[in-house]
PDB file of N, CA and C in Angstrom:
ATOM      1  N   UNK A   1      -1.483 -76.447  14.078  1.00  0.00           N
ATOM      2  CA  UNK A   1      -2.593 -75.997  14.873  1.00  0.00           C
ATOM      3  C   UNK A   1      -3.480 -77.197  15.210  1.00  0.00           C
ATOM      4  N   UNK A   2      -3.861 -77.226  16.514  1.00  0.00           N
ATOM      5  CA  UNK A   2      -4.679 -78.518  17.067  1.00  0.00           C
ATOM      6  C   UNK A   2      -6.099 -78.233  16.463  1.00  0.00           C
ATOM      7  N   UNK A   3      -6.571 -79.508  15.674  1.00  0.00           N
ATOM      8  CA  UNK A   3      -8.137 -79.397  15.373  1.00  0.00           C
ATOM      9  C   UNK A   3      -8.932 -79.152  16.901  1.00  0.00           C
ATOM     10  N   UNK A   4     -10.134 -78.893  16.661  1.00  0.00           N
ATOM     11  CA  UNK A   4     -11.481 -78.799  18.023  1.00  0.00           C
ATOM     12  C   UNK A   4     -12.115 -79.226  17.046  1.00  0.00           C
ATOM     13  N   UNK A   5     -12.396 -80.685  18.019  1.00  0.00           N
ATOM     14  CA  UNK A   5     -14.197 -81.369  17.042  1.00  0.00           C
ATOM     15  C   UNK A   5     -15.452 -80.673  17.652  1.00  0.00           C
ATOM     16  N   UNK A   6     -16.025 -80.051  17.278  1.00  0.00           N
ATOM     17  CA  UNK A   6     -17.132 -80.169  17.083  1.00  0.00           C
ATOM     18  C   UNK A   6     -18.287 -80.976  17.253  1.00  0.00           C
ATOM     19  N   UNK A   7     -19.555 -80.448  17.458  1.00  0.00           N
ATOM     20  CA  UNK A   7     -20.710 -81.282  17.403  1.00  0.00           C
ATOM     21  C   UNK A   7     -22.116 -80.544  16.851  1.00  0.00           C
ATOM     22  N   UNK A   8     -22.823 -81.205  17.011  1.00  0.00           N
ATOM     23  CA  UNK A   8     -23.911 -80.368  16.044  1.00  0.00           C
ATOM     24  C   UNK A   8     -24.676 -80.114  17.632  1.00  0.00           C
ATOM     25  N   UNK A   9     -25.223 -78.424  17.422  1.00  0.00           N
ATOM     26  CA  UNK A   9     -25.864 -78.044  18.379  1.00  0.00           C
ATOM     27  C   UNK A   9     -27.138 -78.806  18.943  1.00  0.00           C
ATOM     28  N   UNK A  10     -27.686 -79.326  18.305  1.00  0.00           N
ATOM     29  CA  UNK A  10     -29.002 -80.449  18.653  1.00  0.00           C
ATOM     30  C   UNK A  10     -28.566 -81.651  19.292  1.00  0.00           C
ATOM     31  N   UNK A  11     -27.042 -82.395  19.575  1.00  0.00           N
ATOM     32  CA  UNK A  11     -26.627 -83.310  20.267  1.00  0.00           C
ATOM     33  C   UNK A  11     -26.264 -83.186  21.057  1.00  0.00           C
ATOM     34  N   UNK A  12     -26.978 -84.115  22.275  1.00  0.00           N
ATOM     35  CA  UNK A  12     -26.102 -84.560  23.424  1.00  0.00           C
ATOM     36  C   UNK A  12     -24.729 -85.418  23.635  1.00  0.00           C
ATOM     37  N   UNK A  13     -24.224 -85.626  24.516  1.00  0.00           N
ATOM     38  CA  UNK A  13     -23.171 -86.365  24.727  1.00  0.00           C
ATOM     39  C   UNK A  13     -23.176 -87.687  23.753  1.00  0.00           C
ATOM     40  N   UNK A  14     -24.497 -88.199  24.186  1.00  0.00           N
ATOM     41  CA  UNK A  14     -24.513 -89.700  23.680  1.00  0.00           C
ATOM     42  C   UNK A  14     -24.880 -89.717  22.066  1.00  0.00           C
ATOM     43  N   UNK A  15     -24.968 -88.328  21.759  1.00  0.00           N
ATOM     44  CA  UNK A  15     -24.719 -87.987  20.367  1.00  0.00           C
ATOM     45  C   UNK A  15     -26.262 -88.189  19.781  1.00  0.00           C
ATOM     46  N   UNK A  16     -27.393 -88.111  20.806  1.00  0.00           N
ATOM     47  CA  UNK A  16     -29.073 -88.232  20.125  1.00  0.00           C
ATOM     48  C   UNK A  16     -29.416 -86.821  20.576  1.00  0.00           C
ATOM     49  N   UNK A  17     -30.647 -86.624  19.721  1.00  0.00           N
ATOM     50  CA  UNK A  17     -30.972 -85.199  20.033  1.00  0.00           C
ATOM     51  C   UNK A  17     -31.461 -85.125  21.606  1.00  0.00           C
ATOM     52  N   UNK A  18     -32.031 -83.743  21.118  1.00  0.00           N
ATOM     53  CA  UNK A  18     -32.190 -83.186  23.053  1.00  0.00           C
ATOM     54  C   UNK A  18     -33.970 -82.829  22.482  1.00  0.00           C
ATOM     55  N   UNK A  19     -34.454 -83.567  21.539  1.00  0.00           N
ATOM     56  CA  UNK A  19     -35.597 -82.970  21.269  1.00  0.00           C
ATOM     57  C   UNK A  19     -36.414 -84.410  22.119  1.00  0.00           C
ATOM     58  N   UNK A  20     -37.340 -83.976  23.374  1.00  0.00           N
ATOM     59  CA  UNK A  20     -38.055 -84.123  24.065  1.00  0.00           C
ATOM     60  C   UNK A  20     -39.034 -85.785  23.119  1.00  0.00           C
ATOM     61  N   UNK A  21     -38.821 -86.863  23.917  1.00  0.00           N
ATOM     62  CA  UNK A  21     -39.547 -88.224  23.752  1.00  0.00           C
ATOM     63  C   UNK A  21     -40.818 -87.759  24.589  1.00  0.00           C
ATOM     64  N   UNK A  22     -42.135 -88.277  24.081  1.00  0.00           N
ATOM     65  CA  UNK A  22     -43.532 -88.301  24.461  1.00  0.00           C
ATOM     66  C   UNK A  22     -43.513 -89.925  25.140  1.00  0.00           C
ATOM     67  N   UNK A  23     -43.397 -90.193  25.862  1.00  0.00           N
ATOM     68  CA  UNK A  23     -44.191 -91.556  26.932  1.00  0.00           C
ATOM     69  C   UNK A  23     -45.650 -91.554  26.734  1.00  0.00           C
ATOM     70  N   UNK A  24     -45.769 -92.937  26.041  1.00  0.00           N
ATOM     71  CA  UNK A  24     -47.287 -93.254  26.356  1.00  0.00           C
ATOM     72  C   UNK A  24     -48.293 -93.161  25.591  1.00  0.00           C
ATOM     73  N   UNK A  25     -49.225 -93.398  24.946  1.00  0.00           N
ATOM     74  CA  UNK A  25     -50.152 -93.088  24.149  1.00  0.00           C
ATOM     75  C   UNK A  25     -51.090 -92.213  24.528  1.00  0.00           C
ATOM     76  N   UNK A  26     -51.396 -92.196  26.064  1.00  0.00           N
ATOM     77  CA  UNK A  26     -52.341 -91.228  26.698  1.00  0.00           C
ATOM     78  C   UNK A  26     -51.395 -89.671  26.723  1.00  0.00           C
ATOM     79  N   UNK A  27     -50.357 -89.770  26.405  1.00  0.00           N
ATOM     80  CA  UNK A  27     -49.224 -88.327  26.839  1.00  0.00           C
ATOM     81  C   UNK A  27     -49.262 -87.866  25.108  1.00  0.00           C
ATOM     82  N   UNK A  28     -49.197 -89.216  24.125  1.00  0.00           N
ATOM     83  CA  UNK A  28     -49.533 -88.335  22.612  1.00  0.00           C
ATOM     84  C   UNK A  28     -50.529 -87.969  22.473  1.00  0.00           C
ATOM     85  N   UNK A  29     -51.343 -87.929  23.100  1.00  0.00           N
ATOM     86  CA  UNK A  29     -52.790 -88.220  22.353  1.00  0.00           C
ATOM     87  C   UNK A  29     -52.937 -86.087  23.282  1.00  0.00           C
ATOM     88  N   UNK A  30     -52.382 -86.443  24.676  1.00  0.00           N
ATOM     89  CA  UNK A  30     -52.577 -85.105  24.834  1.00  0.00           C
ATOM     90  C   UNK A  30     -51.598 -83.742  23.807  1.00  0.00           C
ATOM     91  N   UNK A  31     -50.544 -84.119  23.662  1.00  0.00           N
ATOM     92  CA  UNK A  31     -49.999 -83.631  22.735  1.00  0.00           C
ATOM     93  C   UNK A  31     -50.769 -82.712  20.831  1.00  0.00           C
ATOM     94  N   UNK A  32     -51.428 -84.092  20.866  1.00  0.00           N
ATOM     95  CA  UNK A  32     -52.747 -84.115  19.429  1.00  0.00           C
ATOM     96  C   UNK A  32     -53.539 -83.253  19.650  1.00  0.00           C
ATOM     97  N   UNK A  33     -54.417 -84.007  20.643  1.00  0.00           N
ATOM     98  CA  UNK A  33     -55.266 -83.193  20.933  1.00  0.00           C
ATOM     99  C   UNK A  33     -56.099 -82.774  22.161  1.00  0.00           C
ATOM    100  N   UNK A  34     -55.216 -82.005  23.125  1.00  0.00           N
ATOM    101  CA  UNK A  34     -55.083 -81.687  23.760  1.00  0.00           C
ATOM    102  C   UNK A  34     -55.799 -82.364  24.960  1.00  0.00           C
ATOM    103  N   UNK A  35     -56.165 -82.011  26.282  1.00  0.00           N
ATOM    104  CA  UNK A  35     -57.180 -82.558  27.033  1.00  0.00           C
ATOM    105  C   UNK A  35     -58.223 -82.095  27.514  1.00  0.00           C
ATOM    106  N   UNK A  36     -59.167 -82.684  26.419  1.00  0.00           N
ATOM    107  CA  UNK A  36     -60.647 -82.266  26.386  1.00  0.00           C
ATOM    108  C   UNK A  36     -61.531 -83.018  27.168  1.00  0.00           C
ATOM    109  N   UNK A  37     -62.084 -82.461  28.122  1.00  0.00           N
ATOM    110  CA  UNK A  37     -62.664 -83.336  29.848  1.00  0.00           C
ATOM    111  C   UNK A  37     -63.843 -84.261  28.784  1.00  0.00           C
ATOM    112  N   UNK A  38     -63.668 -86.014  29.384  1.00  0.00           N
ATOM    113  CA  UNK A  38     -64.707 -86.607  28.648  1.00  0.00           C
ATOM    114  C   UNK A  38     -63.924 -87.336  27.252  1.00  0.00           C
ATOM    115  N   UNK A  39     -62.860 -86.800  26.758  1.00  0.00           N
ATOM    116  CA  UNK A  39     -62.499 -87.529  25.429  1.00  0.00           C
ATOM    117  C   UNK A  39     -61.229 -87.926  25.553  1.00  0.00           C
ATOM    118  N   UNK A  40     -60.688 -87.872  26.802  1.00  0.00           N
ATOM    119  CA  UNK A  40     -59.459 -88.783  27.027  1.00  0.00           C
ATOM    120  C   UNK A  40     -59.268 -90.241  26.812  1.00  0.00           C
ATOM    121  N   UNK A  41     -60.271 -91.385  26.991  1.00  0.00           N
ATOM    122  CA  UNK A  41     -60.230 -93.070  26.370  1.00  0.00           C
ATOM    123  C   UNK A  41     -60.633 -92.723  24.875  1.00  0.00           C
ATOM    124  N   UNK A  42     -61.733 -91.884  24.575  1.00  0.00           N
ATOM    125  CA  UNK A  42     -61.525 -92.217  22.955  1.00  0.00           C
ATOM    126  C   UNK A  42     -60.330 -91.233  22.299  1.00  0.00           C
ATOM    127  N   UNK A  43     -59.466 -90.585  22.606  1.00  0.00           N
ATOM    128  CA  UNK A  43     -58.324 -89.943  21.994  1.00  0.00           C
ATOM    129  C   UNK A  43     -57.118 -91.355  22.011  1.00  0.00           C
ATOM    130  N   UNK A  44     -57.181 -91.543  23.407  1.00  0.00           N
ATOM    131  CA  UNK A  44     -56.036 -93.004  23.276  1.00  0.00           C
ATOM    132  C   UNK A  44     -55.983 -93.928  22.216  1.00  0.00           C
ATOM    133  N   UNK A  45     -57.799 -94.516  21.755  1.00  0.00           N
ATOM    134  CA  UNK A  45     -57.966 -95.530  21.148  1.00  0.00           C
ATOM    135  C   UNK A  45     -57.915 -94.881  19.967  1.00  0.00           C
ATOM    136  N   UNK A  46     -57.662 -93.595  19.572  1.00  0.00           N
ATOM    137  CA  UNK A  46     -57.353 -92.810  18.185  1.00  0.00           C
ATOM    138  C   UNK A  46     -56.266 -93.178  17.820  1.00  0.00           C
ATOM    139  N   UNK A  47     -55.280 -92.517  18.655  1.00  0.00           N
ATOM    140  CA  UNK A  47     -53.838 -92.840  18.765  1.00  0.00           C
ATOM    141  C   UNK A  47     -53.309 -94.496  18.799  1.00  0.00           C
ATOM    142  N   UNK A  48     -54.142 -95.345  19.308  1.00  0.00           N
ATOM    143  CA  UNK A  48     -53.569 -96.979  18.904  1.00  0.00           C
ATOM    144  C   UNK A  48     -53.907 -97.082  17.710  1.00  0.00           C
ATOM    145  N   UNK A  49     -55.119 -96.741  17.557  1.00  0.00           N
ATOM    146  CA  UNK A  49     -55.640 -96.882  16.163  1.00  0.00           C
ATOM    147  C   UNK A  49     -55.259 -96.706  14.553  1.00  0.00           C
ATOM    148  N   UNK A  50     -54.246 -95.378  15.347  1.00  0.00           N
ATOM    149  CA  UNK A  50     -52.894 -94.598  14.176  1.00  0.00           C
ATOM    150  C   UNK A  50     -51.738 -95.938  14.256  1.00  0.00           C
ATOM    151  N   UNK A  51     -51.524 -95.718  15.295  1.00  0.00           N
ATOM    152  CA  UNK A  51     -50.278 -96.535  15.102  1.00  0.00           C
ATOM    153  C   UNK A  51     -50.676 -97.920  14.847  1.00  0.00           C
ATOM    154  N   UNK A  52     -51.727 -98.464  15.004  1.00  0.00           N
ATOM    155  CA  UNK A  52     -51.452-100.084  14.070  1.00  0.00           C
ATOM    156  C   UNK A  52     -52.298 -99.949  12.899  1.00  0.00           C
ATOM    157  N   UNK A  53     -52.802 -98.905  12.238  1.00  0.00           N
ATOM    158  CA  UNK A  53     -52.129 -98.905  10.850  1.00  0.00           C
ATOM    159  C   UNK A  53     -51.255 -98.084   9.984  1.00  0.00           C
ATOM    160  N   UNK A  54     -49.991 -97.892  11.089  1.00  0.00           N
ATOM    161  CA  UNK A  54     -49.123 -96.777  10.994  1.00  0.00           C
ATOM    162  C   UNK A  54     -49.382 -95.786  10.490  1.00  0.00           C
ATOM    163  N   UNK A  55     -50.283 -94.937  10.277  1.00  0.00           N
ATOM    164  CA  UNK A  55     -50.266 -93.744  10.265  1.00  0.00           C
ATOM    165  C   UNK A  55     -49.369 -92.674  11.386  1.00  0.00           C
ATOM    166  N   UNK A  56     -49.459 -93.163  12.371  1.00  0.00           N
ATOM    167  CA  UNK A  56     -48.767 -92.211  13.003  1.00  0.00           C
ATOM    168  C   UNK A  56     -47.195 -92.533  13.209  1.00  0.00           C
ATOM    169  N   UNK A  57     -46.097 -91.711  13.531  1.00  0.00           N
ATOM    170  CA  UNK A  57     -44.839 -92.042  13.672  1.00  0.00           C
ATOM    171  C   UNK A  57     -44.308 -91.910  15.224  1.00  0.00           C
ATOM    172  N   UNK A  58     -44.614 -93.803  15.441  1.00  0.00           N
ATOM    173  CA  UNK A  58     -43.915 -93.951  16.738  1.00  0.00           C
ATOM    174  C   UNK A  58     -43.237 -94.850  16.939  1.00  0.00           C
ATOM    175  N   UNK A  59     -42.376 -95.407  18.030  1.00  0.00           N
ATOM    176  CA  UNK A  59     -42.110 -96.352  18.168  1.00  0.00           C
ATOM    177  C   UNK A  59     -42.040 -97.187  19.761  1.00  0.00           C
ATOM    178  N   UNK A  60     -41.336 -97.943  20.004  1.00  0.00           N
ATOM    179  CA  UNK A  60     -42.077 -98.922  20.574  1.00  0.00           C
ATOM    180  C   UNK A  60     -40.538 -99.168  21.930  1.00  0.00           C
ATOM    181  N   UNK A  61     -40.515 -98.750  23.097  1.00  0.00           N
ATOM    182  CA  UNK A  61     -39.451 -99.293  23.655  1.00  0.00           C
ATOM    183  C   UNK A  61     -39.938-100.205  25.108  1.00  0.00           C
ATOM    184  N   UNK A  62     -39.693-101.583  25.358  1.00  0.00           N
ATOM    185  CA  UNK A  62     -39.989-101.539  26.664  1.00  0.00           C
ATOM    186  C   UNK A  62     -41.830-101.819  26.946  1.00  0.00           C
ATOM    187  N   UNK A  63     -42.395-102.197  25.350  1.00  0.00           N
ATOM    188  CA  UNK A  63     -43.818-102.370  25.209  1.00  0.00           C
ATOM    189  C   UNK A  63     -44.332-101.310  25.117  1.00  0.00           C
ATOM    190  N   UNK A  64     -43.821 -99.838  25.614  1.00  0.00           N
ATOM    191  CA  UNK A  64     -44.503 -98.679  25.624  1.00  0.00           C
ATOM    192  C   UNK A  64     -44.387 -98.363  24.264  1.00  0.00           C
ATOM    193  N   UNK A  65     -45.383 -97.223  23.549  1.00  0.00           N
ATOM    194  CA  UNK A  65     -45.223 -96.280  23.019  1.00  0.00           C
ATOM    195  C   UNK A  65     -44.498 -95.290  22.873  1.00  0.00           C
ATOM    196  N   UNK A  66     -43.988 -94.498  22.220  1.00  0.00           N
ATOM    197  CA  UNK A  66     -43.203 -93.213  22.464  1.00  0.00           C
ATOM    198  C   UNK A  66     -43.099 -92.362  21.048  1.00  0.00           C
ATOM    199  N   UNK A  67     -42.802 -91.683  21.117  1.00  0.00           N
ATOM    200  CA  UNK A  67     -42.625 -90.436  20.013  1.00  0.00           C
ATOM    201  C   UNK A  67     -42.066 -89.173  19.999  1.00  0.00           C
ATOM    202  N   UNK A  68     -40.999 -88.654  19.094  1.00  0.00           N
ATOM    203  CA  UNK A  68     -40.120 -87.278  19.808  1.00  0.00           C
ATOM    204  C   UNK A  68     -41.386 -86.554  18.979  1.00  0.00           C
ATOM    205  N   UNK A  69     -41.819 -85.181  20.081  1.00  0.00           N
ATOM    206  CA  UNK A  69     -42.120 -84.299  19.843  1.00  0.00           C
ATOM    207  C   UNK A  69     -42.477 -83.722  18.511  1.00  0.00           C
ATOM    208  N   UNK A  70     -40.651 -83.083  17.926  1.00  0.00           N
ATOM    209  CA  UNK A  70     -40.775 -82.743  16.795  1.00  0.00           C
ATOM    210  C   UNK A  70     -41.532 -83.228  15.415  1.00  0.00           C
ATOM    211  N   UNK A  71     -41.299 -85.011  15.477  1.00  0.00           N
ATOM    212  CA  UNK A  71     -41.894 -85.984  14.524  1.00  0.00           C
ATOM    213  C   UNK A  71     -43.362 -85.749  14.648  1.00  0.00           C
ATOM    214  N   UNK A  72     -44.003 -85.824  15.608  1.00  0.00           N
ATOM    215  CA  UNK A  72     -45.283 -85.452  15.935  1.00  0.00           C
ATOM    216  C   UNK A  72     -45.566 -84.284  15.138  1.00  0.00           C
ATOM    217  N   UNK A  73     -44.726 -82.852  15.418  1.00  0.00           N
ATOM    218  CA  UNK A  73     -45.435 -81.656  15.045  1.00  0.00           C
ATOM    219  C   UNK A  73     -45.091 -81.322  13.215  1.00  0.00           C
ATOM    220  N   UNK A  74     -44.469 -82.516  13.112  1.00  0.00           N
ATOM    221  CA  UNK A  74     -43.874 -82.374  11.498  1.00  0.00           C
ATOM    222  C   UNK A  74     -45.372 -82.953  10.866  1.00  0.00           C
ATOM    223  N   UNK A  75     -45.698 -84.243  11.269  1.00  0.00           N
ATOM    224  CA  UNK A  75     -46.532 -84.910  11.173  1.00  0.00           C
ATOM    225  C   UNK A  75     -48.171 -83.920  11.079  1.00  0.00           C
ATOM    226  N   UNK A  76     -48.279 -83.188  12.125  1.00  0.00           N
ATOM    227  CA  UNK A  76     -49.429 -82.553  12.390  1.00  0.00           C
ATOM    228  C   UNK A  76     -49.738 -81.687  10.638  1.00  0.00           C
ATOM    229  N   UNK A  77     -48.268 -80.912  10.850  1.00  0.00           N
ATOM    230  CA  UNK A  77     -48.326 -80.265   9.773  1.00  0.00           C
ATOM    231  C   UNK A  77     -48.427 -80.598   8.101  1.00  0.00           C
ATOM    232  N   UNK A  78     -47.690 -82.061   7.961  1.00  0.00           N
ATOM    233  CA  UNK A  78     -48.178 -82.975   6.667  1.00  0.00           C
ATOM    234  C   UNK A  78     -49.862 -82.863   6.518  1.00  0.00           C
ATOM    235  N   UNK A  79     -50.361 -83.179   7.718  1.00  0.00           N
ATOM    236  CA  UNK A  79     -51.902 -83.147   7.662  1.00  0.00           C
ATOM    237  C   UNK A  79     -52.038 -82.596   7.292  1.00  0.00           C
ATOM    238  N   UNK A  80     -52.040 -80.681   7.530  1.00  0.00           N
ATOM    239  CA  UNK A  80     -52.989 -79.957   7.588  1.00  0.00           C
ATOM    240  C   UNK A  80     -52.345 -79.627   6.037  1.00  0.00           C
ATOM    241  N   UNK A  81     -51.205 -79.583   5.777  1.00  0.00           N
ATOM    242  CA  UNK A  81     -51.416 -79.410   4.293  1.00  0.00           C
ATOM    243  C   UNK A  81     -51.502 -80.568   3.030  1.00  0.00           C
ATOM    244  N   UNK A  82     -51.995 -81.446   3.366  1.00  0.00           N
ATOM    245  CA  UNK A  82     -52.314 -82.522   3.097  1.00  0.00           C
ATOM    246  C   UNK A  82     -54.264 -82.699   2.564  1.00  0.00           C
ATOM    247  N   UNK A  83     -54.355 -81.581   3.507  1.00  0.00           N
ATOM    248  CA  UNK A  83     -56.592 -81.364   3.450  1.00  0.00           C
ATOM    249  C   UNK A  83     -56.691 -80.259   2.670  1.00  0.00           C
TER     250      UNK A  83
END
């Protein structure tokens, strides 16, 4: 009987997930916390602020920022049970 490989439902072709990359520090920061008219430059400088003293989990392609989604909302949730 011929094997069928398989793949894990969360992979694409190129074999990385399909869970949604955030562009940008101004696109995490809306993600965080949301967009509140007036606190969009100081949410950014929150978010640099995380990431150079890594607190937050991102990384870096191309000079940009970036971050999948999920890591973010895993993250959110360390916080809140974390306080």
């Amino acid at each position: 009987m011929k094997e069928i490989a398989t793949r894990p439902s969360s992979a694409n072709d190129t074999g990385l997930s399909d869970d949604p990359v955030i562009v940008g520090a101004e696109n995490i920061a809306k993600v965080i916390y949301g967009e509140v008219e007036g606190q969009r430059e100081g949410n950014i400088r929150r978010i640099y602020h995380a990431i150079s003293k890594r607190e937050l989990p991102t990384f870096s392609l191309g000079g940009r920022v970036h971050a999948r989604r999920s890591t973010i909302m895993r993250w959110i949730e360390q916080q809140e049970s974390a306080a």
